[in-house]
C-alpha atoms as a PDB file:
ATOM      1  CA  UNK A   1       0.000   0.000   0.000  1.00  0.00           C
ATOM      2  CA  UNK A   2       2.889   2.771   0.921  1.00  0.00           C
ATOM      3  CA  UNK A   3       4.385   2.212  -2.550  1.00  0.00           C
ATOM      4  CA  UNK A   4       1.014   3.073  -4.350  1.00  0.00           C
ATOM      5  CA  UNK A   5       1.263   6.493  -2.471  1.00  0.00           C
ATOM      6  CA  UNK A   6       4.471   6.872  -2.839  1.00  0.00           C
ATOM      7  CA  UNK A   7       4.313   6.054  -6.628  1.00  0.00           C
ATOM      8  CA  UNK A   8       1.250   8.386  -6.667  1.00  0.00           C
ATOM      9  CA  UNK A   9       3.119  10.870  -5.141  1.00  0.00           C
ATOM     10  CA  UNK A  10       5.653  11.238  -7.357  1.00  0.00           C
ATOM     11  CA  UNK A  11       3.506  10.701 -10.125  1.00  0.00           C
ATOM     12  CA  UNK A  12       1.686  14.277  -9.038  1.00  0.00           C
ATOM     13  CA  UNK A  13       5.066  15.421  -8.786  1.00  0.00           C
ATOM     14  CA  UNK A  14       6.460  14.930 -12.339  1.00  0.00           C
ATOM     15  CA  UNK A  15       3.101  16.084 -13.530  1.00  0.00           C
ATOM     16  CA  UNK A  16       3.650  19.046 -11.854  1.00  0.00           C
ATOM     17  CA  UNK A  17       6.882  19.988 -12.893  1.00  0.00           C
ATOM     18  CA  UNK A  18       5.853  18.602 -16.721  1.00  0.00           C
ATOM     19  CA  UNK A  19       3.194  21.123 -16.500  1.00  0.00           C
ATOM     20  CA  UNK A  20       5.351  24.275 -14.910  1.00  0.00           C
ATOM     21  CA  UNK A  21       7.780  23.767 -17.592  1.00  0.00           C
ATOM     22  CA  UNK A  22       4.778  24.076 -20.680  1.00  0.00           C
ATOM     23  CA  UNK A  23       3.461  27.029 -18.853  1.00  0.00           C
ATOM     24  CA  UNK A  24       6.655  28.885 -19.194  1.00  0.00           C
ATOM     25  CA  UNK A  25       7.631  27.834 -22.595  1.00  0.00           C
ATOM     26  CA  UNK A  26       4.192  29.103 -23.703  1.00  0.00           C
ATOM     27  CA  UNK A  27       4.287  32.242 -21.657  1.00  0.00           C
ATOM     28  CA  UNK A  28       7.620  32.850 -23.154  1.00  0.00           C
ATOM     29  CA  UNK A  29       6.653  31.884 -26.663  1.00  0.00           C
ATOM     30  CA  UNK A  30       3.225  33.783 -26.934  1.00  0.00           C
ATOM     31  CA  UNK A  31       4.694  37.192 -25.104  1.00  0.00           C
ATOM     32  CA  UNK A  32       8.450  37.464 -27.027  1.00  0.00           C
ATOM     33  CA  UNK A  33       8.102  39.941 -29.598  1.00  0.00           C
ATOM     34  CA  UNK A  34       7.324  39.019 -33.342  1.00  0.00           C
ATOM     35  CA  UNK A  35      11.135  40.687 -34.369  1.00  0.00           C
ATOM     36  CA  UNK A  36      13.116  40.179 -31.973  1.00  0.00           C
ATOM     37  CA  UNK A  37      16.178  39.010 -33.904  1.00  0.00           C
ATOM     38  CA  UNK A  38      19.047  41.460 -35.132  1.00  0.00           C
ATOM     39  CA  UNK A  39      18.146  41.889 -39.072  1.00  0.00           C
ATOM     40  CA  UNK A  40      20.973  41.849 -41.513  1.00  0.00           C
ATOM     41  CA  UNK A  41      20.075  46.110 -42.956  1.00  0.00           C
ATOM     42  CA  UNK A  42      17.347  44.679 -45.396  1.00  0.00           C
ATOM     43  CA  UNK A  43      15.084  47.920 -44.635  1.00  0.00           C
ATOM     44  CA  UNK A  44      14.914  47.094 -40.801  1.00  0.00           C
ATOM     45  CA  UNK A  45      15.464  49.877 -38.369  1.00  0.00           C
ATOM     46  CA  UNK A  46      15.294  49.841 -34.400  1.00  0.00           C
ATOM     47  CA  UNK A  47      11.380  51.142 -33.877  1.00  0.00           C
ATOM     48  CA  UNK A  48       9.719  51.948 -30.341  1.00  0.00           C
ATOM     49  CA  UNK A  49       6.086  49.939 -30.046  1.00  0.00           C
ATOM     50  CA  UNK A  50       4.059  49.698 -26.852  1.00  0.00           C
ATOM     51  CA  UNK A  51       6.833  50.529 -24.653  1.00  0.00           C
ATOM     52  CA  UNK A  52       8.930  48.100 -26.095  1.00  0.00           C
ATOM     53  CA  UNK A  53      12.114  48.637 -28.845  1.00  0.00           C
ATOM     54  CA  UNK A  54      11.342  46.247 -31.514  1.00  0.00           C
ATOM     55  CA  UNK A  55      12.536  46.071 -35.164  1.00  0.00           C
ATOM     56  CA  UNK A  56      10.256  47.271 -38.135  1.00  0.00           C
ATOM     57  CA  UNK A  57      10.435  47.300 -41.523  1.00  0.00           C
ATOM     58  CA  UNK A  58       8.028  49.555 -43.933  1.00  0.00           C
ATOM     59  CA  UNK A  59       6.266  47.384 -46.152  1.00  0.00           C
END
């Protein structure tokens, strides 16, 4: 009987974890801006959005 809680236990544990790390890979995935690489002077300049310096291009 102690094993099935312990093996339960860790069980919830792992989950746990599992799930912390997909909630901060999304977070960080869905909030990281849409350019945030450094272009290569294709008609990209250094632009201030939201708060935030981003790169633009004019399109």
């Amino acid at each position: 009987m102690r094993n099935l809680i312990a093996a339960r236990g860790v069980r919830r544990a792992l989950a746990l974890v599992l799930l912390s790390i997909t909630t901060v890979l999304t977070i960080g995935v869905t909030s990281s801006p849409a350019h945030a690489w450094n272009p290569a002077n294709d008609g990209w300049y250094k632009c201030y959005v939201d708060g935030k310096w981003m790169w633009c291009k004019d399109l």
